[in-house]
PDB file of N, CA and C in Angstrom:
ATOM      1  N   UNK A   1     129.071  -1.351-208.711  1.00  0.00           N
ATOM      2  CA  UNK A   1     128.247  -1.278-207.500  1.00  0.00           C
ATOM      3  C   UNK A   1     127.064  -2.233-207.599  1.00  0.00           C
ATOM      4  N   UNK A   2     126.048  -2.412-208.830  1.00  0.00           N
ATOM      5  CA  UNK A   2     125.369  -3.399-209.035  1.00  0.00           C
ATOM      6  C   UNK A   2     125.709  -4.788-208.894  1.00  0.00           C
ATOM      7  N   UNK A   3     126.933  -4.929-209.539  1.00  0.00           N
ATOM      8  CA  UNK A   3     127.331  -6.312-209.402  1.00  0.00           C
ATOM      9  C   UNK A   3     127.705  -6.619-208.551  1.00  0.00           C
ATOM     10  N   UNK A   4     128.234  -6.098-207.293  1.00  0.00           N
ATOM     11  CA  UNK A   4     128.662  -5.663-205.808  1.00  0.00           C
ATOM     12  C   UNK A   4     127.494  -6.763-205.640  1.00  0.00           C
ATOM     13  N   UNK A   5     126.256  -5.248-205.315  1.00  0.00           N
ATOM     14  CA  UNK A   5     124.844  -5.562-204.819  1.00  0.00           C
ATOM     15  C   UNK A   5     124.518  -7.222-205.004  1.00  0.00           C
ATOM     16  N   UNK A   6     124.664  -7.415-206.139  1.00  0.00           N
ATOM     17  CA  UNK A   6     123.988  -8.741-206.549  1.00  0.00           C
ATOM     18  C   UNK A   6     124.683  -9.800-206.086  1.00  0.00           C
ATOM     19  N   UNK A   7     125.736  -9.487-206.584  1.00  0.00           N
ATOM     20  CA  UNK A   7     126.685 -10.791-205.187  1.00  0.00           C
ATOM     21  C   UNK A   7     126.591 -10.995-203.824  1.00  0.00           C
ATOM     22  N   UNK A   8     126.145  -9.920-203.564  1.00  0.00           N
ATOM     23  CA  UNK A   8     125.914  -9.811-201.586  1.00  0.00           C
ATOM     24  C   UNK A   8     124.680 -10.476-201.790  1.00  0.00           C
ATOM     25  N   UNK A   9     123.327 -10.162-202.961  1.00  0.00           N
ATOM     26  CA  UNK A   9     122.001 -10.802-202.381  1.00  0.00           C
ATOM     27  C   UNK A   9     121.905 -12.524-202.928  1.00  0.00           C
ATOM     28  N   UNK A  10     122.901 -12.873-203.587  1.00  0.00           N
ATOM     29  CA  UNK A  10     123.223 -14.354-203.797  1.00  0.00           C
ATOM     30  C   UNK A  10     123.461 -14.731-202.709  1.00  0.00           C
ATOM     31  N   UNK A  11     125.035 -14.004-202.176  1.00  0.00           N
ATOM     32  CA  UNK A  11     125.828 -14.961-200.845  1.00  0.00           C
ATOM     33  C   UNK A  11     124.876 -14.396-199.598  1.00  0.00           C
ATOM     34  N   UNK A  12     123.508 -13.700-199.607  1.00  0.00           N
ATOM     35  CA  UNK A  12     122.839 -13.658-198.430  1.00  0.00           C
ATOM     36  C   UNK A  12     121.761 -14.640-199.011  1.00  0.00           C
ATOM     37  N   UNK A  13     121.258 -15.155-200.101  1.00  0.00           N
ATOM     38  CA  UNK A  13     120.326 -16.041-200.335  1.00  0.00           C
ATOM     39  C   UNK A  13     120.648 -17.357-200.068  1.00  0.00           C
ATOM     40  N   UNK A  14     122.254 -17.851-200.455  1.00  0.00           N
ATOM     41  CA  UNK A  14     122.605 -18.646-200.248  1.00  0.00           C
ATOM     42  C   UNK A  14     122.620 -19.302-198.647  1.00  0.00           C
ATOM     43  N   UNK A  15     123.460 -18.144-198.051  1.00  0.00           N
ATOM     44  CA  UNK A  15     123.112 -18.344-196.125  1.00  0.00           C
ATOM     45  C   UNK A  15     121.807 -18.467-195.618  1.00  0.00           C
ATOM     46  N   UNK A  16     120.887 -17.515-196.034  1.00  0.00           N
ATOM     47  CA  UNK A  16     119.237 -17.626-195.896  1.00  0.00           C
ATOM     48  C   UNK A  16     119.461 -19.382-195.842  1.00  0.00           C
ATOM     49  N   UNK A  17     119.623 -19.849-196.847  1.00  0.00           N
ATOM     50  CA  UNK A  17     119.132 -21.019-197.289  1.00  0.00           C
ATOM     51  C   UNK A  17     119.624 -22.332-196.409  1.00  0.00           C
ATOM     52  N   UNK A  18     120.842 -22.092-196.042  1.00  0.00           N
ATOM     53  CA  UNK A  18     121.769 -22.759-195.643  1.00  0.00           C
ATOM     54  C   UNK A  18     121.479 -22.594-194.050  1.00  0.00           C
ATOM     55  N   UNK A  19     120.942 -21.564-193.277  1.00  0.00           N
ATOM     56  CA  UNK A  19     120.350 -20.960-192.194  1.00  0.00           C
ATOM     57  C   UNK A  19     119.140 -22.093-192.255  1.00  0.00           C
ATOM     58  N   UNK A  20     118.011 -22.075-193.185  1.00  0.00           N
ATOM     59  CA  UNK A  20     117.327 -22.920-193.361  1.00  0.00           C
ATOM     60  C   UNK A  20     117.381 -24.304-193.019  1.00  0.00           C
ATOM     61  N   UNK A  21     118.571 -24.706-193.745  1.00  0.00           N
ATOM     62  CA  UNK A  21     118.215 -25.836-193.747  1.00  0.00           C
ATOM     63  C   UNK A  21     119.091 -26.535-192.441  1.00  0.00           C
ATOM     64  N   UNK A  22     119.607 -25.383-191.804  1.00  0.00           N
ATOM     65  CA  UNK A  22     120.456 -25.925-189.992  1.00  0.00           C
ATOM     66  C   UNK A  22     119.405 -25.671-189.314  1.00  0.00           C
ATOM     67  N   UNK A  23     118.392 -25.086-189.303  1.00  0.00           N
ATOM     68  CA  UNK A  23     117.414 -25.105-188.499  1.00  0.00           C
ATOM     69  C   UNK A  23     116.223 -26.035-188.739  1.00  0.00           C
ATOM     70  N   UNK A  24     116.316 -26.882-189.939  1.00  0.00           N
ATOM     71  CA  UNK A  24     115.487 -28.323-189.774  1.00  0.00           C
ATOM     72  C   UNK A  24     116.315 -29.124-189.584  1.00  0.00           C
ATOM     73  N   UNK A  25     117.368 -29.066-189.845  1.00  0.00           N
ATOM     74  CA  UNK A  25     118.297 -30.418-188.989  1.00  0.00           C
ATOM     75  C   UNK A  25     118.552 -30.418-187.358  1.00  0.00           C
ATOM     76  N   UNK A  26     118.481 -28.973-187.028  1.00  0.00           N
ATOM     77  CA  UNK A  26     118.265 -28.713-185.491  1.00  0.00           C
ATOM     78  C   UNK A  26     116.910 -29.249-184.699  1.00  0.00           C
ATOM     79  N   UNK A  27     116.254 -29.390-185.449  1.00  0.00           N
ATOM     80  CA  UNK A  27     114.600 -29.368-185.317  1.00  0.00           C
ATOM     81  C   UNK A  27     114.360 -30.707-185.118  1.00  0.00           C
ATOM     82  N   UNK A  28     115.450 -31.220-186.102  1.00  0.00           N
ATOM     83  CA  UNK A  28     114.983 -33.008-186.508  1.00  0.00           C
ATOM     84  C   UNK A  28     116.390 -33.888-184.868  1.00  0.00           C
ATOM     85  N   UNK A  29     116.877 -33.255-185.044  1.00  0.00           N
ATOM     86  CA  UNK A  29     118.067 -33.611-184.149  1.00  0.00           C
ATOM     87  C   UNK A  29     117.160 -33.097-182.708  1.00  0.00           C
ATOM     88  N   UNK A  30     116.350 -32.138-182.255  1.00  0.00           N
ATOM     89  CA  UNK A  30     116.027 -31.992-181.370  1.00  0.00           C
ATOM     90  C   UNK A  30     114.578 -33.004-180.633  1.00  0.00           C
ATOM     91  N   UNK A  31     114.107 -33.070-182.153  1.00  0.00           N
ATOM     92  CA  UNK A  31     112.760 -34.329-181.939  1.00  0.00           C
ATOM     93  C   UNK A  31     113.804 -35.927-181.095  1.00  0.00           C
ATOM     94  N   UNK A  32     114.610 -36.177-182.179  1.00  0.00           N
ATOM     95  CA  UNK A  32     115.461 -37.384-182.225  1.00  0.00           C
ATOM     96  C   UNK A  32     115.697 -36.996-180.227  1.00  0.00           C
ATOM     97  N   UNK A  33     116.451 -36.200-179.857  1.00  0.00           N
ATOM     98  CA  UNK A  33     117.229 -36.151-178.612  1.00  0.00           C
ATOM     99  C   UNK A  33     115.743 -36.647-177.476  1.00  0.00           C
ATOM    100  N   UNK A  34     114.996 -35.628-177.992  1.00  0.00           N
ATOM    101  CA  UNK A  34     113.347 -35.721-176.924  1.00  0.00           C
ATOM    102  C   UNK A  34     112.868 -37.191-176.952  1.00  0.00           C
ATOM    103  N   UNK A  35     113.029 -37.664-178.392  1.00  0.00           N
ATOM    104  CA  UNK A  35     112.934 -38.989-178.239  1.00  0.00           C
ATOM    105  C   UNK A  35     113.457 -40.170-177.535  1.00  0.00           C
ATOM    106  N   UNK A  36     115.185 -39.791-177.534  1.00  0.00           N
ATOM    107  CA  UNK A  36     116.019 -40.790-176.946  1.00  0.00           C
ATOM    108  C   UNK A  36     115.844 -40.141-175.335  1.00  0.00           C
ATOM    109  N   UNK A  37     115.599 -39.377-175.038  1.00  0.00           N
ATOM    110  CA  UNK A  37     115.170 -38.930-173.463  1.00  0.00           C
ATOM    111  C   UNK A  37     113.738 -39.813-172.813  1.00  0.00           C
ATOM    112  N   UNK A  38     113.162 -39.339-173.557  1.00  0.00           N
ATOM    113  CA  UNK A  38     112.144 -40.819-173.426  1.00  0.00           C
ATOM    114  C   UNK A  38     112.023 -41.983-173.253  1.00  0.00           C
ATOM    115  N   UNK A  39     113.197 -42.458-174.090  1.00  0.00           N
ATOM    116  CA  UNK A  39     113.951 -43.698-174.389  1.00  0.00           C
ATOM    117  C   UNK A  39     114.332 -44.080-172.496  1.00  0.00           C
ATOM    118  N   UNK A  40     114.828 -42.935-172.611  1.00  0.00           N
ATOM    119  CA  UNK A  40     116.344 -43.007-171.423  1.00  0.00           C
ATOM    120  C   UNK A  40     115.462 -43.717-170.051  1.00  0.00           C
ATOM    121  N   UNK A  41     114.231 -42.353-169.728  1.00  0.00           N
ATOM    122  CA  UNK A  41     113.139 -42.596-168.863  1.00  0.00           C
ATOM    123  C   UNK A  41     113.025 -43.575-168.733  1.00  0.00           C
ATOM    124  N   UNK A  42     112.061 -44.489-169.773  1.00  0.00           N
ATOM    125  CA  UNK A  42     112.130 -45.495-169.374  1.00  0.00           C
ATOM    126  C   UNK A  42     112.793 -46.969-169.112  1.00  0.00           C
ATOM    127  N   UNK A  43     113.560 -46.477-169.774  1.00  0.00           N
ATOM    128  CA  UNK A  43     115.156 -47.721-169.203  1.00  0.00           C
ATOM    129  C   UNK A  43     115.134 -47.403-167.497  1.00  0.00           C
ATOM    130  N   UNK A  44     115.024 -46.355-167.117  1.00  0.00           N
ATOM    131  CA  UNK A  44     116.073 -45.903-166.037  1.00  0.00           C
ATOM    132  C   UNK A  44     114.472 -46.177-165.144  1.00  0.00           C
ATOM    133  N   UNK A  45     113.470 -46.475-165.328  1.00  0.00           N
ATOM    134  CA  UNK A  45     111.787 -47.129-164.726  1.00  0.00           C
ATOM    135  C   UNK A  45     112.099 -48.055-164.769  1.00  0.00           C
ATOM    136  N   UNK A  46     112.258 -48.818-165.822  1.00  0.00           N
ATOM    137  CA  UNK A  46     112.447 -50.322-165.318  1.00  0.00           C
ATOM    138  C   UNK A  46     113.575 -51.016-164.617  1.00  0.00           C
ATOM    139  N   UNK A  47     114.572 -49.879-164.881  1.00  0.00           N
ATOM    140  CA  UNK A  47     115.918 -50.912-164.231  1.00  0.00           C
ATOM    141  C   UNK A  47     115.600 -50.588-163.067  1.00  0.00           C
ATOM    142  N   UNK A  48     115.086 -49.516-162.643  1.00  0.00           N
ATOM    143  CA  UNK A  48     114.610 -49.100-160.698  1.00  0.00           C
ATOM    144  C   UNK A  48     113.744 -50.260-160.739  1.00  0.00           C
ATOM    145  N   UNK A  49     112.473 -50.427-161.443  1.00  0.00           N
ATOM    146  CA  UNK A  49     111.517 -51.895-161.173  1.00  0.00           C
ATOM    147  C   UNK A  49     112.863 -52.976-161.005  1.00  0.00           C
ATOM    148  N   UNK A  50     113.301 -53.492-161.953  1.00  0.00           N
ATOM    149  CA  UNK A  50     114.177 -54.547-161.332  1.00  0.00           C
ATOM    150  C   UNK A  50     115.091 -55.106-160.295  1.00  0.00           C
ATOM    151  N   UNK A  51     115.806 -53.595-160.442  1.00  0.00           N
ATOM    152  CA  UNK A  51     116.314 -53.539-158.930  1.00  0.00           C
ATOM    153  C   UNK A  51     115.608 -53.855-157.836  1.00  0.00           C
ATOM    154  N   UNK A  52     114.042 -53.407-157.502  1.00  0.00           N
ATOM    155  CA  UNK A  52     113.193 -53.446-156.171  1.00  0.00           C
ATOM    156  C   UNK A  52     112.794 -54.845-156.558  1.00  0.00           C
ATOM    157  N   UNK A  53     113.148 -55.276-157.952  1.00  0.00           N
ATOM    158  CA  UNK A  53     112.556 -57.172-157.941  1.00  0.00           C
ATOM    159  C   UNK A  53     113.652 -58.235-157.629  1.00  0.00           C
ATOM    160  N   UNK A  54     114.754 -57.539-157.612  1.00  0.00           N
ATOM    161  CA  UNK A  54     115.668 -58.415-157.385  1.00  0.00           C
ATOM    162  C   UNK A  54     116.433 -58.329-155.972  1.00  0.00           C
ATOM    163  N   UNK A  55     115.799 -57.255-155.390  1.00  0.00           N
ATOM    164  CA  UNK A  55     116.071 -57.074-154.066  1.00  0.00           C
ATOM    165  C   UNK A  55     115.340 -57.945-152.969  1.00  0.00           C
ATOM    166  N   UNK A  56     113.779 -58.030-153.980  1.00  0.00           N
ATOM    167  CA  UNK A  56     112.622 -58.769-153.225  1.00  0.00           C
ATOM    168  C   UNK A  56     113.204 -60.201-153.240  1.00  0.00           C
ATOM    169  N   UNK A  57     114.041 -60.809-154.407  1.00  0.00           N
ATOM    170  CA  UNK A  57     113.765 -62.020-154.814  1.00  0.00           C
ATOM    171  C   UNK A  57     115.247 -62.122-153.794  1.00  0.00           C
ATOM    172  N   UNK A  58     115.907 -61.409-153.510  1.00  0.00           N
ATOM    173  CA  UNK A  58     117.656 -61.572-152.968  1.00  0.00           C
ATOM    174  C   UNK A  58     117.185 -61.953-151.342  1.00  0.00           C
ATOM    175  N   UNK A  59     116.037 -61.042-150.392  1.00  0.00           N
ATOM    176  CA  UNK A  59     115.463 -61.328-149.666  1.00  0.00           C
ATOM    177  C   UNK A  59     114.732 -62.658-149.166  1.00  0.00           C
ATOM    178  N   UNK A  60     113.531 -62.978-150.705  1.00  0.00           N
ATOM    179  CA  UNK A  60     113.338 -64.308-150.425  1.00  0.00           C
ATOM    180  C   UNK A  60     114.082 -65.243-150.354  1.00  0.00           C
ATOM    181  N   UNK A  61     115.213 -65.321-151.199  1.00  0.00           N
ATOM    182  CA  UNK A  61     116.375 -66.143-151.223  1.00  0.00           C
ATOM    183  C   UNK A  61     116.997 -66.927-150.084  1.00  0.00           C
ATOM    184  N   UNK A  62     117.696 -65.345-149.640  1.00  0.00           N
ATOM    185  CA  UNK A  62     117.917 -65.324-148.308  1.00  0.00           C
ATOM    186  C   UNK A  62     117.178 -66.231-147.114  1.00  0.00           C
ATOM    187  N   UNK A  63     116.020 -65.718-147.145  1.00  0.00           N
ATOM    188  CA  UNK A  63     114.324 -66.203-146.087  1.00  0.00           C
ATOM    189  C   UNK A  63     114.622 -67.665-145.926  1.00  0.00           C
ATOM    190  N   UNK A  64     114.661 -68.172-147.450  1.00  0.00           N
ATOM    191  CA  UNK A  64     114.750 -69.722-147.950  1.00  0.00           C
ATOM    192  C   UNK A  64     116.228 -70.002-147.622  1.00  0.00           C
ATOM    193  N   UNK A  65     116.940 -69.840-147.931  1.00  0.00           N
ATOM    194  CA  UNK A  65     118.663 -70.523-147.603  1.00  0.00           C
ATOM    195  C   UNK A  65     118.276 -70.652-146.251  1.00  0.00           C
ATOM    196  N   UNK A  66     117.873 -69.386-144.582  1.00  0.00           N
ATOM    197  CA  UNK A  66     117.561 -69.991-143.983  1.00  0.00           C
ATOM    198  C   UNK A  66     117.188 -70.848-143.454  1.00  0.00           C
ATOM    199  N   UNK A  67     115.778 -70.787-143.730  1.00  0.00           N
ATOM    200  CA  UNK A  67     114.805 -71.994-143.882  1.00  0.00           C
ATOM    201  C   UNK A  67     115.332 -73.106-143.893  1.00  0.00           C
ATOM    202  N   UNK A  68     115.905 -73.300-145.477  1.00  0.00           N
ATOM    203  CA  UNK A  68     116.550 -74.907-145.310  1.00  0.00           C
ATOM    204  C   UNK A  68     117.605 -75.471-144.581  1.00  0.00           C
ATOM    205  N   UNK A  69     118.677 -74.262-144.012  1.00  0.00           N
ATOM    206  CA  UNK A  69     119.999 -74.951-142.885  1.00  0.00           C
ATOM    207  C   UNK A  69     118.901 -74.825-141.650  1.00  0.00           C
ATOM    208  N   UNK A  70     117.967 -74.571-141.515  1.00  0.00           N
ATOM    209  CA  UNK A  70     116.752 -75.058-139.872  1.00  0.00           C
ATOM    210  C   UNK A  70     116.536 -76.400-140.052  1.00  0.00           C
ATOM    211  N   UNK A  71     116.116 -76.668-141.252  1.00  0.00           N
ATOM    212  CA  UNK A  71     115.321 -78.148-141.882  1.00  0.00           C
ATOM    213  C   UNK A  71     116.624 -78.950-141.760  1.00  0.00           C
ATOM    214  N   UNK A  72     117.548 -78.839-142.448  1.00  0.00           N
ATOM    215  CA  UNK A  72     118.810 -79.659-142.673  1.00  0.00           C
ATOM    216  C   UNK A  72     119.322 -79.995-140.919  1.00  0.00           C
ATOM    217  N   UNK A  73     119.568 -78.535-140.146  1.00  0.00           N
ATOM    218  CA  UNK A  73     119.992 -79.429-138.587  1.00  0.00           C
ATOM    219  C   UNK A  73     118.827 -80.330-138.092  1.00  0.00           C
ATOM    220  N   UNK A  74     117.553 -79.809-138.338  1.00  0.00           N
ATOM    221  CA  UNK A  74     116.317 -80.694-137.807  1.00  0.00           C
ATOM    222  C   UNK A  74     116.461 -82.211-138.181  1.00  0.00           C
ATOM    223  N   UNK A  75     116.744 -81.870-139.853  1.00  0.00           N
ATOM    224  CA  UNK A  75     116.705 -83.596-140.051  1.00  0.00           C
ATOM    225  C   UNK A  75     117.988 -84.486-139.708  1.00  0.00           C
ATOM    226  N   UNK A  76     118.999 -83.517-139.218  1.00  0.00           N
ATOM    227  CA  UNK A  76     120.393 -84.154-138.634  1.00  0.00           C
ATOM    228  C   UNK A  76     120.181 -84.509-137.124  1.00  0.00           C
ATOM    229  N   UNK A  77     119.585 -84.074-136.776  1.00  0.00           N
ATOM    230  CA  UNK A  77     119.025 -84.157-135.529  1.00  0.00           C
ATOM    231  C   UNK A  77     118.189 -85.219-135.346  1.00  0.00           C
ATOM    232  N   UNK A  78     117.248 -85.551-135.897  1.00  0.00           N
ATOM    233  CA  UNK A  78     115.818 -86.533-136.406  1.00  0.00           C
ATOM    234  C   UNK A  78     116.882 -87.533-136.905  1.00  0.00           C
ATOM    235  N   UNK A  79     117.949 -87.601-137.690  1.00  0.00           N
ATOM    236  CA  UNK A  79     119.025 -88.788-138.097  1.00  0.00           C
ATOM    237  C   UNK A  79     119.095 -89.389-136.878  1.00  0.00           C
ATOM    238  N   UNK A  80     120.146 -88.255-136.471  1.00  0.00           N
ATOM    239  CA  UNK A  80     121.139 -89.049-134.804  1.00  0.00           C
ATOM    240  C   UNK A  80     119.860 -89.909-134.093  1.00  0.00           C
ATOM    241  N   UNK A  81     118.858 -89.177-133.790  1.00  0.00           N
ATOM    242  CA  UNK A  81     117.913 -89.486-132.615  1.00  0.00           C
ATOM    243  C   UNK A  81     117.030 -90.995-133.489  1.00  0.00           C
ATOM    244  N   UNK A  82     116.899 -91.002-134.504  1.00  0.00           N
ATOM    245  CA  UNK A  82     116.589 -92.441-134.881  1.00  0.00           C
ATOM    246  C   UNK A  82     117.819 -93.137-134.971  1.00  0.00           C
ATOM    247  N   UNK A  83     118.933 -92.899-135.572  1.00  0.00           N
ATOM    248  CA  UNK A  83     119.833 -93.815-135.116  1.00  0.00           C
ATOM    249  C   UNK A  83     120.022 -94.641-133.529  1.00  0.00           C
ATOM    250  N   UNK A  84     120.100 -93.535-132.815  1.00  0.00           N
ATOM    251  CA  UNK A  84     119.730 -93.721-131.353  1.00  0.00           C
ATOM    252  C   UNK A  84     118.770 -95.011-130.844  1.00  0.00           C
ATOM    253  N   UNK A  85     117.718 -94.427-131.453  1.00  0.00           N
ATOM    254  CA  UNK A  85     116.240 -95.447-131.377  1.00  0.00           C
ATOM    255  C   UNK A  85     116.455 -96.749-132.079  1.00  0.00           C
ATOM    256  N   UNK A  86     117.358 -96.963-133.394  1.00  0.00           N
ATOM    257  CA  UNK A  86     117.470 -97.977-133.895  1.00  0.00           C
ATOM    258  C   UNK A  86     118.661 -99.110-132.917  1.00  0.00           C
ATOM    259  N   UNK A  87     119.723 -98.298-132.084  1.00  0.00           N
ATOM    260  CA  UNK A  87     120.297 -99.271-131.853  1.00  0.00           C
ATOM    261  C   UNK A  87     119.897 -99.372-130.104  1.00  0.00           C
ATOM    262  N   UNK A  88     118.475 -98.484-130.103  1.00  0.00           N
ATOM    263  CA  UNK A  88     118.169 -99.262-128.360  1.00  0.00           C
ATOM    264  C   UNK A  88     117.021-100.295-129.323  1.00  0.00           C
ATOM    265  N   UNK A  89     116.737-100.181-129.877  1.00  0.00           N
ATOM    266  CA  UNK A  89     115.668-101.155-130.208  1.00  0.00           C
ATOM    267  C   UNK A  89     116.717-102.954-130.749  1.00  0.00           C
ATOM    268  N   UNK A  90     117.618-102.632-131.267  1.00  0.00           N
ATOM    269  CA  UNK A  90     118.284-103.883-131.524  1.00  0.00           C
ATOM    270  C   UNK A  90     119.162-104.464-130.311  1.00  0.00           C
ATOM    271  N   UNK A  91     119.290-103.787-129.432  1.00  0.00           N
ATOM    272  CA  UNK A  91     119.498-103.749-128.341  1.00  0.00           C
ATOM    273  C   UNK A  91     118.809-104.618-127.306  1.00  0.00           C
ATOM    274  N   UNK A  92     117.442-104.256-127.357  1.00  0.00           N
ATOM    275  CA  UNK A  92     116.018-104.809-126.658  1.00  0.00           C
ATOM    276  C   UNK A  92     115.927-106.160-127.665  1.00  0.00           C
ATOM    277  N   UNK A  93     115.849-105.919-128.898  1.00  0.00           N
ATOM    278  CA  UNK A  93     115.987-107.204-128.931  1.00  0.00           C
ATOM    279  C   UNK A  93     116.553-108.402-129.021  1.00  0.00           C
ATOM    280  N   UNK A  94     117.637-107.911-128.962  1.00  0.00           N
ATOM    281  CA  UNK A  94     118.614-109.352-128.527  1.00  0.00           C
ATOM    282  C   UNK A  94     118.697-109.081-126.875  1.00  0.00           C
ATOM    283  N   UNK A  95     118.195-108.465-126.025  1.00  0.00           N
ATOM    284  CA  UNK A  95     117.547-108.931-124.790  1.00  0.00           C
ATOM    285  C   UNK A  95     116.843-110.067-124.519  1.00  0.00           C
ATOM    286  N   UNK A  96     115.823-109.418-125.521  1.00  0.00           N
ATOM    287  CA  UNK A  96     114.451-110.178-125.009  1.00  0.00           C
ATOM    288  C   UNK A  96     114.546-111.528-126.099  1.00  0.00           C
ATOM    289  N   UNK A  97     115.593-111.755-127.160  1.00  0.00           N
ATOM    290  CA  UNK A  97     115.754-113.483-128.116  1.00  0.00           C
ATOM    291  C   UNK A  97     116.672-113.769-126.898  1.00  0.00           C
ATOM    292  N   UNK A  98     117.589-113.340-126.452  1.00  0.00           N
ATOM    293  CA  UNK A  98     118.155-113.902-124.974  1.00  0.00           C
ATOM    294  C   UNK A  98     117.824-114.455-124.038  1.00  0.00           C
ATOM    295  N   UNK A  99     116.598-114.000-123.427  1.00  0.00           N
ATOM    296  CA  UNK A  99     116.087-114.832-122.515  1.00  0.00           C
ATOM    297  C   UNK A  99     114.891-115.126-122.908  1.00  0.00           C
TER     298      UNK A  99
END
């Protein structure tokens, strides 16, 4: 019956112990998780910041690609119409070396 006893308060010292030491690895694993949650936060802050920067910049983009097919017909336009001007002007003047 003693030796019973004494074996039960080993294999309960042993679990004690072993109880122990899952509850600092729980502890340390639970810091670690709080940590990588933190982590997570702010990944998931900045990729929202980037997103609203690359939305801004997809916008300006946009604004500008406009912009320049306005400029591009303008200066196709400003082409033709000096072309125009260049051949009434060579025009006028072999008029006016004519007579």
């Amino acid at each position: 019956m003693n030796k019973t006893f004494s074996a039960f308060e080993q294999s309960f010292s042993t679990f004690d112990q072993s109880f122990s030491a899952f509850e600092q690895s729980f502890s340390a694993f639970d810091q670690s998780f709080s940590a990588f949650e933190q982590s997570f936060s702010a990944f998931d802050q900045s990729f929202s910041a980037f997103e609203q920067w690359f939305s801004t910049f997809d916008q300006s983009f946009s604004a500008f690609d406009q912009s320049f097919s306005a400029f591009d017909q303008s200066f196709s336009a400003f082409d033709q119409s000096f072309s125009a001007f260049e051949q009434s002007f060579s025009a006028f003047d072999q008029s006016f070396s004519s007579s």
